[in-house]
C-alpha atoms as a PDB file:
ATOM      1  CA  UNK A   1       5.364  -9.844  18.843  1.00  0.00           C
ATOM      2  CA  UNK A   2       7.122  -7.276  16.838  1.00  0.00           C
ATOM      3  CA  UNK A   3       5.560  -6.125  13.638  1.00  0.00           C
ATOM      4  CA  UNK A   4       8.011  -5.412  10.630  1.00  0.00           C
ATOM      5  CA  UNK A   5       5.753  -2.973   8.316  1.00  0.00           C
ATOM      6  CA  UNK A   6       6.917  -1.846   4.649  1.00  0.00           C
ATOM      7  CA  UNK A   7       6.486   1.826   3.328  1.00  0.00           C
ATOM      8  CA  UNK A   8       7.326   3.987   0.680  1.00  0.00           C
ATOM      9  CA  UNK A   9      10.325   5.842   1.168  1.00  0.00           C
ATOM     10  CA  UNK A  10      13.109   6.989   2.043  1.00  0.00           C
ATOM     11  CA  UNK A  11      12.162   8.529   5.345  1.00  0.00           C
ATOM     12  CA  UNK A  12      10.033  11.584   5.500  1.00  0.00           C
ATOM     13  CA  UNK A  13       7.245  10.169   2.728  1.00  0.00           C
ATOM     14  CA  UNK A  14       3.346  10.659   3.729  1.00  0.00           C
ATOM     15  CA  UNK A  15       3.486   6.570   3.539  1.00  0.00           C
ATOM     16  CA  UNK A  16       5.663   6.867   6.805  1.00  0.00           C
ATOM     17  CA  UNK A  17       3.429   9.388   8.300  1.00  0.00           C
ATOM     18  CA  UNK A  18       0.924   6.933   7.839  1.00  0.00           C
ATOM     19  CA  UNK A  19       2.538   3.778   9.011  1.00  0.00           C
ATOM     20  CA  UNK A  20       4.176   5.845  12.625  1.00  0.00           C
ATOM     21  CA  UNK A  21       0.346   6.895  12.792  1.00  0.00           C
ATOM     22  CA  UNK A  22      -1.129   2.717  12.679  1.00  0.00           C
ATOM     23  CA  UNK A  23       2.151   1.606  14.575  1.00  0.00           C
ATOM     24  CA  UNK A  24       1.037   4.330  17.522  1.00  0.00           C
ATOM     25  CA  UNK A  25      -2.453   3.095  17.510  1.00  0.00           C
ATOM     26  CA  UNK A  26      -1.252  -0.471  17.206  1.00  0.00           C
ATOM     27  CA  UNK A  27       0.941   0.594  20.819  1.00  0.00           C
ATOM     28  CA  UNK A  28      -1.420   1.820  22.613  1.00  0.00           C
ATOM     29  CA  UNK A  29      -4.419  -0.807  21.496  1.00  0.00           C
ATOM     30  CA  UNK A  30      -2.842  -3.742  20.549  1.00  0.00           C
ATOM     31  CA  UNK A  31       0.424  -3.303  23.067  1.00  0.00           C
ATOM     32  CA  UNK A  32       2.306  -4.161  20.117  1.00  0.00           C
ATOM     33  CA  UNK A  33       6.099  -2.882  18.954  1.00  0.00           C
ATOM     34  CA  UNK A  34       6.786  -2.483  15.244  1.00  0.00           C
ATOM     35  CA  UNK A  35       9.824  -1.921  13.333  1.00  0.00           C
ATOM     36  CA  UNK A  36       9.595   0.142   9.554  1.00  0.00           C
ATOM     37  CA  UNK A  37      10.917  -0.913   6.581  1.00  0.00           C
ATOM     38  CA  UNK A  38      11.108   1.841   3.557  1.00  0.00           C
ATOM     39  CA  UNK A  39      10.954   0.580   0.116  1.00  0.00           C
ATOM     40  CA  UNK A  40      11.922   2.749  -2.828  1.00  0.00           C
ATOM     41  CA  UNK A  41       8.488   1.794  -4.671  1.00  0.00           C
ATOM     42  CA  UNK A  42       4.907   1.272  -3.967  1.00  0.00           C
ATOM     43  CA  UNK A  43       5.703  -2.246  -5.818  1.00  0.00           C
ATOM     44  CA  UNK A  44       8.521  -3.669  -3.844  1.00  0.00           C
ATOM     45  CA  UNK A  45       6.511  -2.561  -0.855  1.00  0.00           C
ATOM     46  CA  UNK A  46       3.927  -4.565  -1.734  1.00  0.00           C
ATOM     47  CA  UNK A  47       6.355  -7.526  -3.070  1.00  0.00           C
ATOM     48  CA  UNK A  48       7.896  -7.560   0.265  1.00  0.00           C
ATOM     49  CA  UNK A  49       4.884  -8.206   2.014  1.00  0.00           C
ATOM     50  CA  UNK A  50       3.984 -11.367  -0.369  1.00  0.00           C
ATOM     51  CA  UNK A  51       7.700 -12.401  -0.358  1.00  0.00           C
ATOM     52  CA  UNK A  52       7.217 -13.035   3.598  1.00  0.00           C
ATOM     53  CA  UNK A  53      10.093 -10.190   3.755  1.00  0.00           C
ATOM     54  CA  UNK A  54       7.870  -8.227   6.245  1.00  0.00           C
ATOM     55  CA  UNK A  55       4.519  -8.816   8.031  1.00  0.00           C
ATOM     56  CA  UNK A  56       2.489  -5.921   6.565  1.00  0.00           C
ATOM     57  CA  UNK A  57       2.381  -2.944   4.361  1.00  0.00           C
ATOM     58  CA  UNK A  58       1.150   0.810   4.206  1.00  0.00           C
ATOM     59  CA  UNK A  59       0.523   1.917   0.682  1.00  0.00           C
ATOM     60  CA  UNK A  60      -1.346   4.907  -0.558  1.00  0.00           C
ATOM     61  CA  UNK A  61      -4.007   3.689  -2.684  1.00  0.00           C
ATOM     62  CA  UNK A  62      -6.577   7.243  -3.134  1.00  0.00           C
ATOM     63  CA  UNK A  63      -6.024  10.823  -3.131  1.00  0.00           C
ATOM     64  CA  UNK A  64      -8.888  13.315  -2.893  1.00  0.00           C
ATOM     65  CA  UNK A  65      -7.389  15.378  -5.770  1.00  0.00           C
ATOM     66  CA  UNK A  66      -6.032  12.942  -8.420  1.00  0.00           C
ATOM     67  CA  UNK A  67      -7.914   9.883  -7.567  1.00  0.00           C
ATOM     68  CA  UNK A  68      -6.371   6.232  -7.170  1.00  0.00           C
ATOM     69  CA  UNK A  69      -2.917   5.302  -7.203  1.00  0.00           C
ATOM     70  CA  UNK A  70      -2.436   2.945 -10.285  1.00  0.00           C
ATOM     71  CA  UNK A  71       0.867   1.747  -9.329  1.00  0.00           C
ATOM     72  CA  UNK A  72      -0.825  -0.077  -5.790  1.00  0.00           C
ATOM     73  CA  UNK A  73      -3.664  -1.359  -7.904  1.00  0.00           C
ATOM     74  CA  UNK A  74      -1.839  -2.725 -10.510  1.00  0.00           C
ATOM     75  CA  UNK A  75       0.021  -4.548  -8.174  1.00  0.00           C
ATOM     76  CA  UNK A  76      -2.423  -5.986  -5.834  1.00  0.00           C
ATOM     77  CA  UNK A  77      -3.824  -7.115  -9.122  1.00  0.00           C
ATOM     78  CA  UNK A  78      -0.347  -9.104 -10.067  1.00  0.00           C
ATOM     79  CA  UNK A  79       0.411 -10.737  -6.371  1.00  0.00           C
ATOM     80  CA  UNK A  80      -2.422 -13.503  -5.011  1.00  0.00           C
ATOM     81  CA  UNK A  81      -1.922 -13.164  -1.372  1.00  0.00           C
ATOM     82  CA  UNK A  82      -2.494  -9.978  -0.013  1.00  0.00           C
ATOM     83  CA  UNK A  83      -5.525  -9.050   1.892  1.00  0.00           C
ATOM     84  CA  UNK A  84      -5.791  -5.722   2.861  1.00  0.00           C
ATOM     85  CA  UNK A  85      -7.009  -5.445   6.997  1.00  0.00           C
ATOM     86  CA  UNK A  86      -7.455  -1.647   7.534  1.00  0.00           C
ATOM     87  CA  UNK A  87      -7.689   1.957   6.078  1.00  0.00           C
ATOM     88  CA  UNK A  88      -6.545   5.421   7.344  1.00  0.00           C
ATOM     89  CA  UNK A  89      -7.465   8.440   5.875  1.00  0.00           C
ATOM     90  CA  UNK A  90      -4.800  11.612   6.403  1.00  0.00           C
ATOM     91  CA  UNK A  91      -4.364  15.077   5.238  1.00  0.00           C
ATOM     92  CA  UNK A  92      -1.582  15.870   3.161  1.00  0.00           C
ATOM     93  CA  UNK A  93      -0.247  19.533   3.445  1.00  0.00           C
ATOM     94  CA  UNK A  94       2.254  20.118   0.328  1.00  0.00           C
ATOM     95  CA  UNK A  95       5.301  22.234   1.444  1.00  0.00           C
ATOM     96  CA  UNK A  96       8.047  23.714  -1.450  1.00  0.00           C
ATOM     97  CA  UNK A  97      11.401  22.643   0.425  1.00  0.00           C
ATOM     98  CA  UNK A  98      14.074  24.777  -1.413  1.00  0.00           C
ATOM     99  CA  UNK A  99      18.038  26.107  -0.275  1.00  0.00           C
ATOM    100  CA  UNK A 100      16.702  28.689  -2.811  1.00  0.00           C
ATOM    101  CA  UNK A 101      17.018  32.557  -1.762  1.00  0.00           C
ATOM    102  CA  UNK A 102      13.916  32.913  -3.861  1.00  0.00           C
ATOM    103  CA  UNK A 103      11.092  31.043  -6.186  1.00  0.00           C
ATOM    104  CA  UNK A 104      13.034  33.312  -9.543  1.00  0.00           C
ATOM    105  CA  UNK A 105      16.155  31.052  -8.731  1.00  0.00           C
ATOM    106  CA  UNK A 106      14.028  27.681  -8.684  1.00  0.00           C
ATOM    107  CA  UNK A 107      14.786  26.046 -12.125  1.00  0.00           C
ATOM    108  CA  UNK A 108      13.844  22.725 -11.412  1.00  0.00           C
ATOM    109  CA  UNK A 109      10.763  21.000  -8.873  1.00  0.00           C
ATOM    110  CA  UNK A 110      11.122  16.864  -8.312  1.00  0.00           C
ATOM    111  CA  UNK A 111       8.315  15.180  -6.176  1.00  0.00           C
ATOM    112  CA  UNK A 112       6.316  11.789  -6.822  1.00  0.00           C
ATOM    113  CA  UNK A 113       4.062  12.434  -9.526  1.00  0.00           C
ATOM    114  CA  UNK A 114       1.015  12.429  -7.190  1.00  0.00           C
ATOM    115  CA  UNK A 115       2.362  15.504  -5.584  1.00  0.00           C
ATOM    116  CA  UNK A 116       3.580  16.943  -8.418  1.00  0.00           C
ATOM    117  CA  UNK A 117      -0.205  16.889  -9.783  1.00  0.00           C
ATOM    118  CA  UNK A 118      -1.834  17.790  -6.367  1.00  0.00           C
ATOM    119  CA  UNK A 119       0.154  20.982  -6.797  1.00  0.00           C
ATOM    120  CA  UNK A 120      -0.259  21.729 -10.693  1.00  0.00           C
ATOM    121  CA  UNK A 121      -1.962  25.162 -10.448  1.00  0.00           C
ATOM    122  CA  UNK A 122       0.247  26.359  -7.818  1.00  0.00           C
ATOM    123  CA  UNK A 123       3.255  25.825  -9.677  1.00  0.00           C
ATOM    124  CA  UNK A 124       1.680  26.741 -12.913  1.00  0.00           C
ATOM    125  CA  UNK A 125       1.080  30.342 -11.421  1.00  0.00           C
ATOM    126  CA  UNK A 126       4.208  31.045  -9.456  1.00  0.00           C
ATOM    127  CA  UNK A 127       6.690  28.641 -11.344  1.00  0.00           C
ATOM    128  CA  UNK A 128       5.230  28.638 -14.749  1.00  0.00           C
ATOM    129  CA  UNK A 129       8.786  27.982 -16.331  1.00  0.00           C
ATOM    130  CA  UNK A 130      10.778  25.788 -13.998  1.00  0.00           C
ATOM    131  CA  UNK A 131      11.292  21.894 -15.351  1.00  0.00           C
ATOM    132  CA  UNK A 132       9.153  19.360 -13.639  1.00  0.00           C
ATOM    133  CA  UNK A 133      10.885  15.809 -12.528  1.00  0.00           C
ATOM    134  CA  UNK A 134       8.684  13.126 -11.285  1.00  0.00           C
ATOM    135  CA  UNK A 135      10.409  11.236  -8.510  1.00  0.00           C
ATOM    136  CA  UNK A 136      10.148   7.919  -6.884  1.00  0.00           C
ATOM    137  CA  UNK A 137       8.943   9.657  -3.326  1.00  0.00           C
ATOM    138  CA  UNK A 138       8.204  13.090  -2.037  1.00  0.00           C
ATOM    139  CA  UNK A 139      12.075  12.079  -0.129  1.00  0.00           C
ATOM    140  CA  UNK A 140      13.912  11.443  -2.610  1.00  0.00           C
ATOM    141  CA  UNK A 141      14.999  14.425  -3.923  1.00  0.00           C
ATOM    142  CA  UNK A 142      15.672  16.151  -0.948  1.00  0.00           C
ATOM    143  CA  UNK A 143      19.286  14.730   0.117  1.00  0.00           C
ATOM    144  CA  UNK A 144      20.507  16.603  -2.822  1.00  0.00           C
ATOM    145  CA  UNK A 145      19.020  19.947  -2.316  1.00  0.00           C
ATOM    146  CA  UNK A 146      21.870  21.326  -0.927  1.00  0.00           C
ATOM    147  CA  UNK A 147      24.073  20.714  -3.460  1.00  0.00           C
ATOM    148  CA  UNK A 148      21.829  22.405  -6.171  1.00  0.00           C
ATOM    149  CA  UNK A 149      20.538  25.722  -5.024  1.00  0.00           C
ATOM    150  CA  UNK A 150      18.273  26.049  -7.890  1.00  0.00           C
ATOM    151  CA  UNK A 151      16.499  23.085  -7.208  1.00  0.00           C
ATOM    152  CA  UNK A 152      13.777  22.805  -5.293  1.00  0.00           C
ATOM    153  CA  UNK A 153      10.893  19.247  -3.718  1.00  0.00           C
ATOM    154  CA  UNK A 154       7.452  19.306  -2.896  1.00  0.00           C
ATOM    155  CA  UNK A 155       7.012  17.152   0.136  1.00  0.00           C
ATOM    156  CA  UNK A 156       5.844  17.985   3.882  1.00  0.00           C
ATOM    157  CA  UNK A 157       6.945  19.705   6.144  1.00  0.00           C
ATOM    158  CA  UNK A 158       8.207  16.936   8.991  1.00  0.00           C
ATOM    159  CA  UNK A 159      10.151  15.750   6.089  1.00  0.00           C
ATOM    160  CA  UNK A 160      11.847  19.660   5.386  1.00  0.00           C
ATOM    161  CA  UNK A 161      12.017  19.028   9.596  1.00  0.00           C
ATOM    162  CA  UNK A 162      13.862  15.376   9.408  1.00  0.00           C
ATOM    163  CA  UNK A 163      16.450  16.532   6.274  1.00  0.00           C
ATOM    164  CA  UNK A 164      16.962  20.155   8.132  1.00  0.00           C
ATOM    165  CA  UNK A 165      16.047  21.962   4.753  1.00  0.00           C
ATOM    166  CA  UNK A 166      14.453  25.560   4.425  1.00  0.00           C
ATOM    167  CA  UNK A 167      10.410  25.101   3.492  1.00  0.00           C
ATOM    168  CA  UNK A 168      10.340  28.200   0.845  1.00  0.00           C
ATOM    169  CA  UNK A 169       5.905  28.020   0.565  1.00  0.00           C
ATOM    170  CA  UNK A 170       3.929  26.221   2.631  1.00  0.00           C
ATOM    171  CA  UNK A 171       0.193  24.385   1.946  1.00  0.00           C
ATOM    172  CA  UNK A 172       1.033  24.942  -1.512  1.00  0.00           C
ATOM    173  CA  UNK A 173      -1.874  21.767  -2.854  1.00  0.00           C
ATOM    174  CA  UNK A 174      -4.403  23.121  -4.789  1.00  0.00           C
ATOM    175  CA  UNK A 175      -7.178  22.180  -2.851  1.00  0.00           C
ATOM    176  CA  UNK A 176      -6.817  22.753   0.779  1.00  0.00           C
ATOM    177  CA  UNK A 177      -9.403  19.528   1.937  1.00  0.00           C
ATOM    178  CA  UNK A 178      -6.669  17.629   0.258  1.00  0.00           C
ATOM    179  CA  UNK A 179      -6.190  13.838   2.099  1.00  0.00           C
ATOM    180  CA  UNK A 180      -4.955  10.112   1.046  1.00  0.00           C
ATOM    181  CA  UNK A 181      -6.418   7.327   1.969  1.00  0.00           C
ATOM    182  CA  UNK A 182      -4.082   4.113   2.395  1.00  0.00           C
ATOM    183  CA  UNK A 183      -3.995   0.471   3.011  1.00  0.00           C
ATOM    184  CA  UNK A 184      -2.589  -1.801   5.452  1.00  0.00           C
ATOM    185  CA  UNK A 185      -1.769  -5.159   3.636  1.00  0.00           C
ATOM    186  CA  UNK A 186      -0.652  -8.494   5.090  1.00  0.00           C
ATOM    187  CA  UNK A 187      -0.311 -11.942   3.798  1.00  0.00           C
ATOM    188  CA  UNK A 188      -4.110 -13.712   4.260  1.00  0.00           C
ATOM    189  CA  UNK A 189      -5.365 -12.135   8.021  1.00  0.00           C
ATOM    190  CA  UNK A 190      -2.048 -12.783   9.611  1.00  0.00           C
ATOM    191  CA  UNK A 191      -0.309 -11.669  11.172  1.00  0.00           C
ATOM    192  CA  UNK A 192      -3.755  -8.628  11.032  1.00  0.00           C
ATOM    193  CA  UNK A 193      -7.010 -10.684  12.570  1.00  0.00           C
ATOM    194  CA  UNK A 194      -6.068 -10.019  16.234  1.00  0.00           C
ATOM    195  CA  UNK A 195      -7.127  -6.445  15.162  1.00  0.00           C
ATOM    196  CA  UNK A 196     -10.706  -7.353  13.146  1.00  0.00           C
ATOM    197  CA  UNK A 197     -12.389  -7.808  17.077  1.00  0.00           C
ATOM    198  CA  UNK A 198     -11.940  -3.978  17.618  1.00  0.00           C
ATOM    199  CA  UNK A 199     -12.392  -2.384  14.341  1.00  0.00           C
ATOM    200  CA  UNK A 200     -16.178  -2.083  12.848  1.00  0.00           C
ATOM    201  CA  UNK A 201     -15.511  -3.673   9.156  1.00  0.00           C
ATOM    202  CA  UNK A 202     -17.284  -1.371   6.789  1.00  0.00           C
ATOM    203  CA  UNK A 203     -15.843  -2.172   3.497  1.00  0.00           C
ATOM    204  CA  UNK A 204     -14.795  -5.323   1.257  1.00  0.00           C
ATOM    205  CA  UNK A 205     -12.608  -4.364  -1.835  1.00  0.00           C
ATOM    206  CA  UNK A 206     -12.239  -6.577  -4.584  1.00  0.00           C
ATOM    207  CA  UNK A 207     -11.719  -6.797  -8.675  1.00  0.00           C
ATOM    208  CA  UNK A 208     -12.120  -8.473 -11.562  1.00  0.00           C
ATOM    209  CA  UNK A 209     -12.326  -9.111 -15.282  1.00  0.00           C
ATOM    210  CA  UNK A 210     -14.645  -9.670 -18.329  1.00  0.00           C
ATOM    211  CA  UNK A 211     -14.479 -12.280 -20.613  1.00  0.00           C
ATOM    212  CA  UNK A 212     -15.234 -10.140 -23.392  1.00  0.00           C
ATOM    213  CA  UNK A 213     -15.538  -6.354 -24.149  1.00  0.00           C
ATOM    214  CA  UNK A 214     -18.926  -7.008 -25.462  1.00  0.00           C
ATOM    215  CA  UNK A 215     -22.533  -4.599 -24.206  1.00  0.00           C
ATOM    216  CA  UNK A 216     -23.841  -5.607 -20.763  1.00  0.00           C
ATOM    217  CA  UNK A 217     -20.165  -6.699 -19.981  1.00  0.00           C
ATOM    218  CA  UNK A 218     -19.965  -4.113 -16.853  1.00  0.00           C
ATOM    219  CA  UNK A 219     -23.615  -3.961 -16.169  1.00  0.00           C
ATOM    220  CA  UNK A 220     -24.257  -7.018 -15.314  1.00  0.00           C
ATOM    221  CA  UNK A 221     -21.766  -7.474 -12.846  1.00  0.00           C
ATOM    222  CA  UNK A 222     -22.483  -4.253 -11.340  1.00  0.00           C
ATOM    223  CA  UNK A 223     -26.516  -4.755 -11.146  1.00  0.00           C
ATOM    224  CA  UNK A 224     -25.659  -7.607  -8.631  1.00  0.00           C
ATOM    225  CA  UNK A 225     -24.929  -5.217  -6.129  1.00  0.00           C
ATOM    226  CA  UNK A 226     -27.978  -2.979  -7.001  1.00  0.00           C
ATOM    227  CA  UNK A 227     -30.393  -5.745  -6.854  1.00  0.00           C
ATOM    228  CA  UNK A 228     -28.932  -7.183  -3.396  1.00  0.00           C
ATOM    229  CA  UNK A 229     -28.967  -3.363  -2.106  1.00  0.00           C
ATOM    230  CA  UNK A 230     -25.127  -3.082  -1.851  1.00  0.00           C
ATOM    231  CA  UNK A 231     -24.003   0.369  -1.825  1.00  0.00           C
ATOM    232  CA  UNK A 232     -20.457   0.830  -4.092  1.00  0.00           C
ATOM    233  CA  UNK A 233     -18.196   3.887  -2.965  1.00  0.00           C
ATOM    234  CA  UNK A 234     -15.817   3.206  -5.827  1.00  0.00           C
ATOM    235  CA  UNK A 235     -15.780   1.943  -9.055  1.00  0.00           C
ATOM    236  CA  UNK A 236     -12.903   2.633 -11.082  1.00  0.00           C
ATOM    237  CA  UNK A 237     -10.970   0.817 -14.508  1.00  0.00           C
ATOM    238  CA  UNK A 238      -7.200  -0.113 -15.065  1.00  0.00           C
ATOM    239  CA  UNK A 239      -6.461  -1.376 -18.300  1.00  0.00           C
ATOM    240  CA  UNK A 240      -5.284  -5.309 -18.290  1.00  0.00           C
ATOM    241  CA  UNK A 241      -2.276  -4.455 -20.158  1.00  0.00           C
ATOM    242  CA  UNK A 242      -3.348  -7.546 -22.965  1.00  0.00           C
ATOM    243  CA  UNK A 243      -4.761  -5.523 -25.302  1.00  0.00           C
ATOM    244  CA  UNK A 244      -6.108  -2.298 -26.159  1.00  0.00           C
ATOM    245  CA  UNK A 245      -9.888  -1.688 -24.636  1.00  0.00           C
ATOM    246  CA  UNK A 246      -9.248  -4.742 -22.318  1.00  0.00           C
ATOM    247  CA  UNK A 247     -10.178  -3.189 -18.591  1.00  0.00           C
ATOM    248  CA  UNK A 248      -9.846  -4.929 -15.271  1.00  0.00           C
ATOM    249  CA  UNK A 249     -12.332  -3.054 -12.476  1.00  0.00           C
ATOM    250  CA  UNK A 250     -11.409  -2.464  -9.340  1.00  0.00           C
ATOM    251  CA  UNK A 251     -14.707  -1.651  -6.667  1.00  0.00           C
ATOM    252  CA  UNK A 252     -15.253  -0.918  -3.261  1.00  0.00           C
ATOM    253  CA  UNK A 253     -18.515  -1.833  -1.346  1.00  0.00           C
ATOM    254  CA  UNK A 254     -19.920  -1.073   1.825  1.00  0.00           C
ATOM    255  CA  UNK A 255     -20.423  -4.157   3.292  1.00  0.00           C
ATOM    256  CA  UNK A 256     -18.680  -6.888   4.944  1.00  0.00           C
ATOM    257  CA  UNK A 257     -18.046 -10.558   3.633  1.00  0.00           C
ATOM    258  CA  UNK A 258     -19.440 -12.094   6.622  1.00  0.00           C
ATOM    259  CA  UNK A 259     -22.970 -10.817   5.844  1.00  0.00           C
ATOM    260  CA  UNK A 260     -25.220 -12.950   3.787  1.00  0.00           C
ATOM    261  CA  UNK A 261     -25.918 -10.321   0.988  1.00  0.00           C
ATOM    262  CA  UNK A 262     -22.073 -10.031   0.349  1.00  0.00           C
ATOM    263  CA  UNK A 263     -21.725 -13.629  -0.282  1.00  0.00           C
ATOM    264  CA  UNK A 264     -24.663 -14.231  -1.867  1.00  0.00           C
ATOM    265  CA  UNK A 265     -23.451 -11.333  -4.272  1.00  0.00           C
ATOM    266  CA  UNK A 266     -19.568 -12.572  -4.725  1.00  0.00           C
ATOM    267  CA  UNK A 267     -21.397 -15.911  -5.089  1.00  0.00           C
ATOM    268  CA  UNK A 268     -23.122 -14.289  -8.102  1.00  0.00           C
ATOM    269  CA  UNK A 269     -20.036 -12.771  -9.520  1.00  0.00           C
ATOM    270  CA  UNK A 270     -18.696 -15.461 -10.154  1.00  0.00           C
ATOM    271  CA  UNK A 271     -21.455 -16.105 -13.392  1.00  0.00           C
ATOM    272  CA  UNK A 272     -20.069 -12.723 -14.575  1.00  0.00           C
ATOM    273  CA  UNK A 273     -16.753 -12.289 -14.564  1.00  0.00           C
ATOM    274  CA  UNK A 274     -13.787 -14.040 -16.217  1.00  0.00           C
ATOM    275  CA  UNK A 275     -11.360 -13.557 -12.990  1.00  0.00           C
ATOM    276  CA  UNK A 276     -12.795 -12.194  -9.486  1.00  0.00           C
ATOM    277  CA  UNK A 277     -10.383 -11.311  -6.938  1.00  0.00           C
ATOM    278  CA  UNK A 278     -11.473 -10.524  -2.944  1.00  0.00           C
ATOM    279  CA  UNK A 279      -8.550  -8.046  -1.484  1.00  0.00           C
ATOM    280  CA  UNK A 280     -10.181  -8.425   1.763  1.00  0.00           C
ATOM    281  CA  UNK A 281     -13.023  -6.999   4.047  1.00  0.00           C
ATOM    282  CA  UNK A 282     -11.498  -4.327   6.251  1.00  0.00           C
ATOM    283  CA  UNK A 283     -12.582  -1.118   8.649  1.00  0.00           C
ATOM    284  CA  UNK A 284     -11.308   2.277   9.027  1.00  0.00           C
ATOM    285  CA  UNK A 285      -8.274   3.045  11.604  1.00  0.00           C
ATOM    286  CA  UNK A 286      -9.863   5.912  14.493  1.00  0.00           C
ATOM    287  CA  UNK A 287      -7.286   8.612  13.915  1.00  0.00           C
ATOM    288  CA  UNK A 288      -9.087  11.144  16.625  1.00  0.00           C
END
């Protein structure tokens, strides 16, 4: 069976670091060949996957610096049929990729927002006065940097290899322990649950919403895990986009629907919220 698996791109991204990373593990555990597919959003990857246009997904979804990708929230919170199967955590090393002579001829910086915020001090400090252009990808940009040579993209350095661009500043992040966590998604556990058997599942991710923005509204839910000894790694709000003050929550906890405390606590839910969504109970990919 050959596995077609989406990604942010165009080539080059940290999303396709990540999916050549699962697809080599995938190789040589699974024996399994897989194609990629780049996207030019997080959302059409995603889409693609519940559109039956490809088997699976690799989307960013948490960055140690700026926190949680909204754009791969929001949209597992839109599409019904996507269960996420695995996570892989991997550091992210921010290169400047410039045709530049120098950083005083830089005028302009494009990335994907998330970089472009992973790098803010940097480029407050030594490019204080150049214009900042948020980009689709960390790629995108960089097909035209030869035309412009006051133009510069913040991306990594196997992309600077793959377009055969000049890297100008290397590990430029702010924070040097800087890493993304991401998400393989597939439609329900296929064409994923031949890998469950091999991978210790440690987390179940899930959402929901409140009926009404009223006291207790959060507590209650979240006092279900406490009292059932549930340990959350992540609890974080996205606004429903109804109304102002309206949030949907979005948690992680360490522990796997199979066991009895997990169901007897989405059981539970249930009394509490107004919509509850399960994205899946998954493990963590072994990188080393």
């Amino acid at each position: 069976m050959t596995l077609s698996i989406a990604h942010l791109g165009p080539p080059g991204t940290y999303a396709e670091q990540a999916a050549l990373l699962y697809v080599n593990w995938l190789s040589k555990n699974q024996g399994l060949k897989a194609i990629l597919c780049p996207y030019p959003s997080i959302a059409q990857t995603l889409r693609a996957v519940a559109q039956s246009q490809v088997h699976q997904a690799v989307v960013p979804v948490e960055n140690s610096i700026e926190g949680s990708v909204t754009m791969t929230m929001d949209t597992l919170w839109q599409l019904d049929n996507l269960q996420i199967q695995l996570a892989l955590v991997i550091p992210i090393v921010h290169t400047l990729i410039s045709c530049a002579h120098s950083l005083e001829s830089i005028k302009t910086v494009y990335s994907h927002p998330q970089a472009l915020a992973q790098c803010q001090k940097w480029l407050e400090e030594f490019l204080p006065s150049v214009q900042i252009i948020p980009a689709n990808s960390t790629t995108e940009a960089l097909q035209t940097l030869q035309q412009d040579l006051t133009a510069a993209a913040i991306s990594s350095e196997r992309a600077a290899q793959l377009y055969n661009l000049p890297v100008l500043v290397n590990g430029i992040n702010d924070y040097p322990e800087n890493c993304t966590r991401f998400w393989v998604v597939s439609q329900g556990d296929m064409p994923n649950s031949y890998q469950k058997s091999s991978l210790k599942i440690s987390h179940t991710s899930l959402a929901f919403s409140v009926g009404a923005n009223v006291p207790g509204a959060l507590v209650k839910p979240l006092q279900v895990f406490a009292e059932l000894g549930i340990n959350l790694s992540r609890i974080e709000s996205r606004p429903t986009k109804r109304s102002l003050g309206e949030y949907l929550f979005f948690i992680d906890a360490e522990a796997d629907t199979s066991q009895l405390q997990m169901q007897s606590a989405l059981q539970e839910l249930t009394q509490y919220t107004e919509i509850l969504k399960i994205f899946g109970s998954y493990g963590v990919l072994p990188m080393g």
